[in-house]
Every structure is written in structure tokens, then in C-alpha cells.
C-alpha atoms as a PDB file:
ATOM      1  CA  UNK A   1      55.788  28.809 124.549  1.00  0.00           C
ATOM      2  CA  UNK A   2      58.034  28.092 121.660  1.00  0.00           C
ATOM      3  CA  UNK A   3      58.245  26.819 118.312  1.00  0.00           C
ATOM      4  CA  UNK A   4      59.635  23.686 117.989  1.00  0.00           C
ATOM      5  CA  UNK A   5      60.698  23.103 113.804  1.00  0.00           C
ATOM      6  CA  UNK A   6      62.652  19.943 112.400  1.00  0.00           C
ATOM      7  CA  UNK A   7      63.899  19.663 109.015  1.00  0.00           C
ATOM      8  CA  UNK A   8      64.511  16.695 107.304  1.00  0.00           C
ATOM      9  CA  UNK A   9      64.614  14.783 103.927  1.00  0.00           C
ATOM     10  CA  UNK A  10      60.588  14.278 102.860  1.00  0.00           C
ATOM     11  CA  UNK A  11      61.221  10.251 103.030  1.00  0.00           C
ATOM     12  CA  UNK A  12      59.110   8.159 104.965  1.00  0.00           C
ATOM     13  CA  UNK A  13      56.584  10.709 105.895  1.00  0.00           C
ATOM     14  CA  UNK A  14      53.868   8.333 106.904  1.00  0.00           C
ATOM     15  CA  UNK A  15      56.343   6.901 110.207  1.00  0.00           C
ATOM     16  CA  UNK A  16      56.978  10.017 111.053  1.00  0.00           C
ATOM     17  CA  UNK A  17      53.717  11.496 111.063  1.00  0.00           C
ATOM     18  CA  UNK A  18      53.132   8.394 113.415  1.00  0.00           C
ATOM     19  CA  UNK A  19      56.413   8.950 115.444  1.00  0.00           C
ATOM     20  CA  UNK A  20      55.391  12.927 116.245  1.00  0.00           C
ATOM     21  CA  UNK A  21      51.840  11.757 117.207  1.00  0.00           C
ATOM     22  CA  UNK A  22      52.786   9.616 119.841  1.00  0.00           C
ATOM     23  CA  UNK A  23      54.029  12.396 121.776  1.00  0.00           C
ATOM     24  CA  UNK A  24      52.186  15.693 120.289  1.00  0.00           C
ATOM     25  CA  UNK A  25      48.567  16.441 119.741  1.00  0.00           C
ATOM     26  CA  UNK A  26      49.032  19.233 117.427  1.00  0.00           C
ATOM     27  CA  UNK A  27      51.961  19.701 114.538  1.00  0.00           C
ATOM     28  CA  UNK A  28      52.096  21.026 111.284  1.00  0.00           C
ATOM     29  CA  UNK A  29      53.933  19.267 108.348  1.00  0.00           C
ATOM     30  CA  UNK A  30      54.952  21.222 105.515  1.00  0.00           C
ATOM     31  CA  UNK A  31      57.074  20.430 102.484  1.00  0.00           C
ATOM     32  CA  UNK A  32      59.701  22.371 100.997  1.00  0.00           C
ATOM     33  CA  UNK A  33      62.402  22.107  98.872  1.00  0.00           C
ATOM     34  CA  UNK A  34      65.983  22.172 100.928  1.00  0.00           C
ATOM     35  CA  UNK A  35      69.970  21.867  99.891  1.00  0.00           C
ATOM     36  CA  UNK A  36      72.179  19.837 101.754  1.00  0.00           C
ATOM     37  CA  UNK A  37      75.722  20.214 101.031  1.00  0.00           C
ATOM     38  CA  UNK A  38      75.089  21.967  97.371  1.00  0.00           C
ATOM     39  CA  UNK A  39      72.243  18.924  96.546  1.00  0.00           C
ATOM     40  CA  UNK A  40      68.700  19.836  96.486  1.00  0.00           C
ATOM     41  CA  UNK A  41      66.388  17.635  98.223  1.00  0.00           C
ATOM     42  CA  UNK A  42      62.566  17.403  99.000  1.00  0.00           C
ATOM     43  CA  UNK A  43      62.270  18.497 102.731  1.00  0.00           C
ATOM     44  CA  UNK A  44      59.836  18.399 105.346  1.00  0.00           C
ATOM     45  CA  UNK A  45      59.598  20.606 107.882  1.00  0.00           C
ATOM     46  CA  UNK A  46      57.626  19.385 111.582  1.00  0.00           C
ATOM     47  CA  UNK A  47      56.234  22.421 113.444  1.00  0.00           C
ATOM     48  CA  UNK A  48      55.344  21.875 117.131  1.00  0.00           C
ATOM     49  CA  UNK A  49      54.155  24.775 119.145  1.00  0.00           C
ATOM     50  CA  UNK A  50      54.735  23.297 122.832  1.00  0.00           C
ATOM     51  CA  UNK A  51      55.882  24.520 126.637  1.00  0.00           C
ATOM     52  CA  UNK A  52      59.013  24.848 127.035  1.00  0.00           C
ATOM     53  CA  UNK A  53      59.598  21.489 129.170  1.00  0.00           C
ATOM     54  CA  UNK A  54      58.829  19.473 126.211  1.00  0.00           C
ATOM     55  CA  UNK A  55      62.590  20.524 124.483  1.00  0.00           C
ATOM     56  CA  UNK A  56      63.365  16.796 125.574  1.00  0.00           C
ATOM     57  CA  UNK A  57      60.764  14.908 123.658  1.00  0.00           C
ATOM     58  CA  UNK A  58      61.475  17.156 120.692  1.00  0.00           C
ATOM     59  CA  UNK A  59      64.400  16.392 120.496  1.00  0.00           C
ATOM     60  CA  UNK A  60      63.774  12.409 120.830  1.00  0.00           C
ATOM     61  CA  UNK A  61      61.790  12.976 118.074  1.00  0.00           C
ATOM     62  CA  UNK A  62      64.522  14.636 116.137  1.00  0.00           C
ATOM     63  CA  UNK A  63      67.123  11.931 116.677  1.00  0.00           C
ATOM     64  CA  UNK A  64      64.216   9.024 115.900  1.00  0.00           C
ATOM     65  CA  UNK A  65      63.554  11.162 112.479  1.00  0.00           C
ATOM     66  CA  UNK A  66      67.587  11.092 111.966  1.00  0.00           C
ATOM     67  CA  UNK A  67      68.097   7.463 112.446  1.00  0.00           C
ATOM     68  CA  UNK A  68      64.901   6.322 110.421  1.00  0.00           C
ATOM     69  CA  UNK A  69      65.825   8.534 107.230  1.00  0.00           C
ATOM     70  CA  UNK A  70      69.732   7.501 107.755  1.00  0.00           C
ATOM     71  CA  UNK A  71      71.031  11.209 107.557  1.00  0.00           C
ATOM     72  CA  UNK A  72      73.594  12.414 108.457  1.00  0.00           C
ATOM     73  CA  UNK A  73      71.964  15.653 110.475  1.00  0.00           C
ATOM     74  CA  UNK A  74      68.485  16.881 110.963  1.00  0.00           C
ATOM     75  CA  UNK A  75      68.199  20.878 112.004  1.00  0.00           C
ATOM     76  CA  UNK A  76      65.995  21.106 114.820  1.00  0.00           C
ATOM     77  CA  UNK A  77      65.088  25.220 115.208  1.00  0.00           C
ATOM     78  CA  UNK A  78      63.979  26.434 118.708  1.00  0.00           C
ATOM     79  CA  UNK A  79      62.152  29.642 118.468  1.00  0.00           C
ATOM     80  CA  UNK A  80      60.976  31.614 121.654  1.00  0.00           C
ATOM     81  CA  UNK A  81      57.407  32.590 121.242  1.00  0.00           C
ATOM     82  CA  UNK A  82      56.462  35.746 122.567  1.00  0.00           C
ATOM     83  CA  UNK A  83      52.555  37.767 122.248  1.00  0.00           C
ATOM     84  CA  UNK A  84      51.482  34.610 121.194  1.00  0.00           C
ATOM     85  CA  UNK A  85      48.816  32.433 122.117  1.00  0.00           C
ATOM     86  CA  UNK A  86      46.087  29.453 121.170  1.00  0.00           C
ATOM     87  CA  UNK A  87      42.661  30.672 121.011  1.00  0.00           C
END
């Protein structure tokens, strides 16, 4: 399993609440506060816990999330989950 975690700037929250739930069941949304190039900036961070396989559609969501907000990069984390599990 891994964690799946993309940070962007906390605009248009609503579409992408919609644009992760077309392809994942399960997410977490948190914001945060974030700099981007020495300028703070309300963030949101997407957590999807997910197989493996599913790095693609991630990462579609990622580059939808990019596009929509007009920035110039999104961080998408991929963190290997080990000892964990959904109970």
C-alpha cells in the first residue's frame, strides 16, 4: 500500500473534491498553510491511501488539480506504507 499526498493552492476545493471522487472512495483533505517561492499560500493537501497500481490515476489527478488551479507545479508525495493496514 502507499500513501498517495498532493499539495496544492486551497482554490477551488469543491471541483476537486469532485475530481478525486471520481476515481477514489476514500481521501482525506486537509488544509495547511504552504510557501511557494518565499509567498505564503493557503494549501490543501489530498491524502489517498491506495495499491500501488493506482500511481497512474494519482497522478491524473495531480495534473487535472495543476491545470484547474493554473499553477505552475503541484508536489505529489509517494510514501511506501509498510505494518499498515485498514481495519
Amino acid at each position: 500500500m502507499r500513501l498517495y499526498r498532493i499539495l496544492t493552492e486551497h482554490k477551488n476545493r469543491a471541483a476537486i473534491v469532485a475530481r478525486v471522487s471520481r476515481d477514489f472512495h476514500g481521501f482525506t483533505v486537509l488544509e495547511a498553510a504552504g510557501m511557494w517561492q518565499g509567498v505564503a499560500e493557503r494549501t490543501l493537501v489530498i491524502e489517498i491511501v491506495a495499491e500501488t497500481a493506482d500511481y497512474a490515476a494519482v497522478r491524473a489527478v495531480a495534473d487535472t488539480i495543476k491545470w484547474a488551479n493554473q499553477q505552475e507545479a503541484v508536489l505529489l508525495q509517494v510514501i511506501e506504507l509498510t505494518g499498515s493496514e485498514l481495519i
